[in-house]
C-alpha atoms as a PDB file:
ATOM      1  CA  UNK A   1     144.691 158.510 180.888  1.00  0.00           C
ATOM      2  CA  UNK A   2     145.840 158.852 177.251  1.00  0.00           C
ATOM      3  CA  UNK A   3     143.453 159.697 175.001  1.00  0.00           C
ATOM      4  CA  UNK A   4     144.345 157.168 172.138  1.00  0.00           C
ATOM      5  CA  UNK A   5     144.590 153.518 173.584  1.00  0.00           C
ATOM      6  CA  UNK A   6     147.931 151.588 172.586  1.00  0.00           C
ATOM      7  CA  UNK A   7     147.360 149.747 169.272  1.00  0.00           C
ATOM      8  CA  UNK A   8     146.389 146.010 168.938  1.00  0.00           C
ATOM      9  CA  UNK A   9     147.690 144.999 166.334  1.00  0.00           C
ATOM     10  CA  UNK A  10     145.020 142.626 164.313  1.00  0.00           C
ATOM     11  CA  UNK A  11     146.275 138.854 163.840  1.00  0.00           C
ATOM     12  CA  UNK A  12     147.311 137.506 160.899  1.00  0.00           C
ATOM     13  CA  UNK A  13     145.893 134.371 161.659  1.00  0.00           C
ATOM     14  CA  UNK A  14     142.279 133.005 163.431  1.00  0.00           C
ATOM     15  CA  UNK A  15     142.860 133.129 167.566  1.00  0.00           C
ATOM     16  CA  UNK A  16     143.034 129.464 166.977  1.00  0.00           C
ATOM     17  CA  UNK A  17     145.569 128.962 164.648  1.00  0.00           C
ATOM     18  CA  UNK A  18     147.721 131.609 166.370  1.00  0.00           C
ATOM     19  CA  UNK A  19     151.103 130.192 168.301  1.00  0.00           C
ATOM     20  CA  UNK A  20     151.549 130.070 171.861  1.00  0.00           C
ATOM     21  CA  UNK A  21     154.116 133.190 171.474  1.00  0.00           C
ATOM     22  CA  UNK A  22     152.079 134.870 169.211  1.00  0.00           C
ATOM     23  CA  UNK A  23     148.651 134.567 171.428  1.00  0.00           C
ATOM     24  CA  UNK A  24     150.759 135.645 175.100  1.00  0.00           C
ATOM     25  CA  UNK A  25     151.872 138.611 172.901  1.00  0.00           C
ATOM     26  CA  UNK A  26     148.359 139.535 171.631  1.00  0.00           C
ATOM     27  CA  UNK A  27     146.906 139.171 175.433  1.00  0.00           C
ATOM     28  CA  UNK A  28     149.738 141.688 176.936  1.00  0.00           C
ATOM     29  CA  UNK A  29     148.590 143.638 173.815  1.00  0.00           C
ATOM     30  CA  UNK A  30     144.964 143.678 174.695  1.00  0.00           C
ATOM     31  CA  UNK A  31     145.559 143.926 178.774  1.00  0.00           C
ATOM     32  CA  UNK A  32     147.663 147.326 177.636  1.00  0.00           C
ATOM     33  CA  UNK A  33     145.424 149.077 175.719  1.00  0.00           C
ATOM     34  CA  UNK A  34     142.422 148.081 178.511  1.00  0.00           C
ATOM     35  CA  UNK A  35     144.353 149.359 181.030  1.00  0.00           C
ATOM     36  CA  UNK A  36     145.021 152.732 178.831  1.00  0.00           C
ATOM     37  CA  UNK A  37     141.535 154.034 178.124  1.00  0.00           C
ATOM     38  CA  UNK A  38     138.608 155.081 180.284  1.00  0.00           C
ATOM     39  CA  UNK A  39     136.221 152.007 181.557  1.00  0.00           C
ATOM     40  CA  UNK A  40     133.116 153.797 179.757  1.00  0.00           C
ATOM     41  CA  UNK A  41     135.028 154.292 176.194  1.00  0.00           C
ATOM     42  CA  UNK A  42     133.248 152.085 173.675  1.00  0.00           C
ATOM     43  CA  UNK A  43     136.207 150.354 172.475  1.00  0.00           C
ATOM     44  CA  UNK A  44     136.631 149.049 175.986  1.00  0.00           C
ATOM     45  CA  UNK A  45     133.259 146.383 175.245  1.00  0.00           C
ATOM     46  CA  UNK A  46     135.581 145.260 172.023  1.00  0.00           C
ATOM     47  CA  UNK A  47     138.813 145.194 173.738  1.00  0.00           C
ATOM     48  CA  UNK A  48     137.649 142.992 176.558  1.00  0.00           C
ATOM     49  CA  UNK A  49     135.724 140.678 173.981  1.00  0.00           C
ATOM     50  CA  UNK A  50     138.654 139.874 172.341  1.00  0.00           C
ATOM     51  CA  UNK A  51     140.770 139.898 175.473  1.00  0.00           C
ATOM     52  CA  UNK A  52     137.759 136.974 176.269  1.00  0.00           C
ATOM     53  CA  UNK A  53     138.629 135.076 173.283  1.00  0.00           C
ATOM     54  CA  UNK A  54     142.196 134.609 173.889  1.00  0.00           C
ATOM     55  CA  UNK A  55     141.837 133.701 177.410  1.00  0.00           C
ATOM     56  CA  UNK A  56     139.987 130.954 176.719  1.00  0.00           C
ATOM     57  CA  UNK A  57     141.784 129.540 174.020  1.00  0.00           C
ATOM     58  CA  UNK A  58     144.664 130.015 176.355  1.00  0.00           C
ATOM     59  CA  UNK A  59     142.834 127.832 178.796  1.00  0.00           C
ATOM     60  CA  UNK A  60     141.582 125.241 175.917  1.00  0.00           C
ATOM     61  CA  UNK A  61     145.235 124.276 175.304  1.00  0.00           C
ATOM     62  CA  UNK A  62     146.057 124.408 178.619  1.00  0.00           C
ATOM     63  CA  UNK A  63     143.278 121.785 179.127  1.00  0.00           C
ATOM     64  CA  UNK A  64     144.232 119.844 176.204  1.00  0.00           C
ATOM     65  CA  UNK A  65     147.892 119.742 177.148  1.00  0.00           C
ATOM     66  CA  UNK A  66     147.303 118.021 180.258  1.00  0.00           C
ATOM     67  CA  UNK A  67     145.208 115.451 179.421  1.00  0.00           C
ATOM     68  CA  UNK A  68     148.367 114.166 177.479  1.00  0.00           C
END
């Protein structure tokens, strides 16, 4: 495993003001750089948390957009 996890780039914007595009790219973003360091390594806990946050906003719209 590399020793330095692939960078995340921080959003410009809130997760929920972030574009469709712009939160798939930050999830394959965050699923990279979880699969690229050790399960123990701190930043994992932050990674994962964040990782949390997207997937749920993911499935808030998806919620929202069928109920149209």
């Amino acid at each position: 495993m590399p020793a330095e996890p692939a960078a995340v780039d921080q959003p410009k914007h809130p997760i929920h003001a972030l574009t469709t595009y712009e939160l798939k790219d930050l999830r394959s973003q965050l699923e990279r750089a979880i699969k690229g360091i050790a399960p123990d390594a701190p930043l994992q806990a932050d990674l994962k948390r964040r990782l949390d946050e997207v997937l749920a906003e993911q499935e808030q719209r998806k919620k929202a957009a069928s109920r149209v």
